[in-house]
Protein backbone atom coordinates (compact mmCIF):
# COMPACT_ATOMS: atom_id res chain seq x y z
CA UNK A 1 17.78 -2.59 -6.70
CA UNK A 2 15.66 -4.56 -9.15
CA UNK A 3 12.14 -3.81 -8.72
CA UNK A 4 8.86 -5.34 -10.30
CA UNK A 5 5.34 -4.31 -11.20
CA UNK A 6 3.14 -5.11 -7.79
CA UNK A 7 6.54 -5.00 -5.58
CA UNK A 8 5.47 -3.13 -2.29
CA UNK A 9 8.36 -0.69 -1.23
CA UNK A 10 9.75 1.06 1.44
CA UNK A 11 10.47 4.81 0.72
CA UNK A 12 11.61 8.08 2.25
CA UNK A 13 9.09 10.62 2.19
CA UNK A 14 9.69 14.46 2.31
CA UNK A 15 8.00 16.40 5.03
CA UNK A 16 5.47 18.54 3.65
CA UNK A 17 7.85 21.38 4.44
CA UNK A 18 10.75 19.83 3.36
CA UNK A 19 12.17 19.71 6.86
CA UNK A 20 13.08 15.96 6.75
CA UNK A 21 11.69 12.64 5.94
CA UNK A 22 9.61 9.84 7.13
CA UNK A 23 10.14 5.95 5.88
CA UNK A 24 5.95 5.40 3.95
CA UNK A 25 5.69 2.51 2.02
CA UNK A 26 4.40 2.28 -1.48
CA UNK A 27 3.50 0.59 -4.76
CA UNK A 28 5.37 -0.19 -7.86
CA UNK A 29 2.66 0.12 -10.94
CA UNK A 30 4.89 0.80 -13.95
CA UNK A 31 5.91 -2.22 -15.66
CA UNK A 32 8.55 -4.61 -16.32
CA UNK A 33 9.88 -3.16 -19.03
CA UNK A 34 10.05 0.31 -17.93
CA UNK A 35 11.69 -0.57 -14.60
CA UNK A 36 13.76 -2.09 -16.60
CA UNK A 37 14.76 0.73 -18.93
CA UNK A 38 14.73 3.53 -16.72
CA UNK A 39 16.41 4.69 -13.61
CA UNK A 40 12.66 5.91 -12.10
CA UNK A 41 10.11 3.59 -11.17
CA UNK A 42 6.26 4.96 -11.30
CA UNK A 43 4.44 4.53 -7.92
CA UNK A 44 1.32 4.86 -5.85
CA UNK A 45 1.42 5.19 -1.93
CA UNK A 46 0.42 3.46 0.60
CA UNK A 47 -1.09 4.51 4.14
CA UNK A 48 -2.59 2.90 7.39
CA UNK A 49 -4.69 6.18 7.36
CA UNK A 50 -8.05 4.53 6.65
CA UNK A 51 -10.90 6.95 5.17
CA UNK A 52 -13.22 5.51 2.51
CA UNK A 53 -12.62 7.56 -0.34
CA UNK A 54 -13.34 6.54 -4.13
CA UNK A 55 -9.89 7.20 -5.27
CA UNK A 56 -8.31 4.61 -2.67
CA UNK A 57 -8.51 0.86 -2.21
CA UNK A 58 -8.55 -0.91 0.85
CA UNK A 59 -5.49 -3.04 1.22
CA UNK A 60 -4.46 -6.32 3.94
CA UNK A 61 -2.43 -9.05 4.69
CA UNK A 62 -4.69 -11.73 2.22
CA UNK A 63 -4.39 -9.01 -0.58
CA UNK A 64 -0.24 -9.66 -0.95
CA UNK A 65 1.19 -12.42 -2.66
CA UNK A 66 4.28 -12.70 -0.44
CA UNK A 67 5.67 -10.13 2.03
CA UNK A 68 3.99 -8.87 5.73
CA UNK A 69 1.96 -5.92 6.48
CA UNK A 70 2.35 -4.06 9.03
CA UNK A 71 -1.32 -2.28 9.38
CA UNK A 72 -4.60 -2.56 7.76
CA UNK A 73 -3.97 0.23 5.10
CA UNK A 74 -5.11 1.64 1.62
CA UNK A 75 -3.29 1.99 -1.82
CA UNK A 76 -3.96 6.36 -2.64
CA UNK A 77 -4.12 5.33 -6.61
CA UNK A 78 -4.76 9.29 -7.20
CA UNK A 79 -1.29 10.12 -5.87
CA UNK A 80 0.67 8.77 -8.66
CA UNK A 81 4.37 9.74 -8.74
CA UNK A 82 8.18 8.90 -9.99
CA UNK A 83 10.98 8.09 -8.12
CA UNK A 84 14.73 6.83 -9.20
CA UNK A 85 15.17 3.49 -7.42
CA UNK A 86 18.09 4.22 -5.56
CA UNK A 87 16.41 5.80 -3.15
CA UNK A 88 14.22 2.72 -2.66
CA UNK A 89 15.09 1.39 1.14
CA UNK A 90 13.73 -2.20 0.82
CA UNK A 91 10.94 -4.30 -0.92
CA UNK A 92 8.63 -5.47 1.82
CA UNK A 93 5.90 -7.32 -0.38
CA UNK A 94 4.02 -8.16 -3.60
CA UNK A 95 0.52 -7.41 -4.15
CA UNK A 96 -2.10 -10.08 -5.78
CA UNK A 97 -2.67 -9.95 -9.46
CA UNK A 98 -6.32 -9.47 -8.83
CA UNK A 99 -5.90 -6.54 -6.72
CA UNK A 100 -3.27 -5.16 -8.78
CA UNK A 101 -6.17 -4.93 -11.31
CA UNK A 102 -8.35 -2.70 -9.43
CA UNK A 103 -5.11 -0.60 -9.25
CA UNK A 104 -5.05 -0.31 -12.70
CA UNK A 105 -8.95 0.42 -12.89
CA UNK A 106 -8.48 3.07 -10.89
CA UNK A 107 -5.25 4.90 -12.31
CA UNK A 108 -6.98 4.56 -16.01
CA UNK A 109 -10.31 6.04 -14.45
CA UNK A 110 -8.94 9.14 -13.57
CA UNK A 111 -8.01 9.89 -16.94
């Protein structure tokens, strides 16, 4: 699958004890070029869990481009991972260029 800086994906996550898996969405931050280049794509996730915390950003239907979601949720930009794209399920969105930005803020602020 072909995936793009802002796509919002559908994943399999691990159980915390590894005893199976639960489909969590998630968001693709590394760009173009790398997705591109590379069998990984670098990701944030994504939960309907809302607690204000300063490492999150709130995230609704007006903040995508294109695509539905399903709950109110927020981005976790502090929980930055890799994962090879095959084992993306589907894209179900694109997020704003604006918001995307705040993303960005916020990965490069915990550094």
């Amino acid at each position: 699958m072909k995936l793009f800086q802002r796509d919002i994906i559908l994943l399999p996550y691990p159980f915390t004890d590894l005893s199976g898996k639960k489909v969590r969405p998630a968001l693709v931050i590394s760009n173009d070029d790398y997705n591109n280049e590379t069998n990984d794509c670098i990701m944030v996730p994504i939960t309907s869990v809302i607690k204000d915390d300063p490492f999150s950003i709130s995230l609704t239907q007006k903040d995508l481009e294109e695509g539905k979601l399903f709950k109110p949720s927020r981005i976790k930009f502090d929980k930055v991972f890799s994962l090879e794209k095959d084992l993306v399920i589907m894209k179900i969105g694109k997020l704003d260029s604006n918001v995307f930005k705040d993303i960005k803020k916020g990965v490069i602020s915990l550094f």
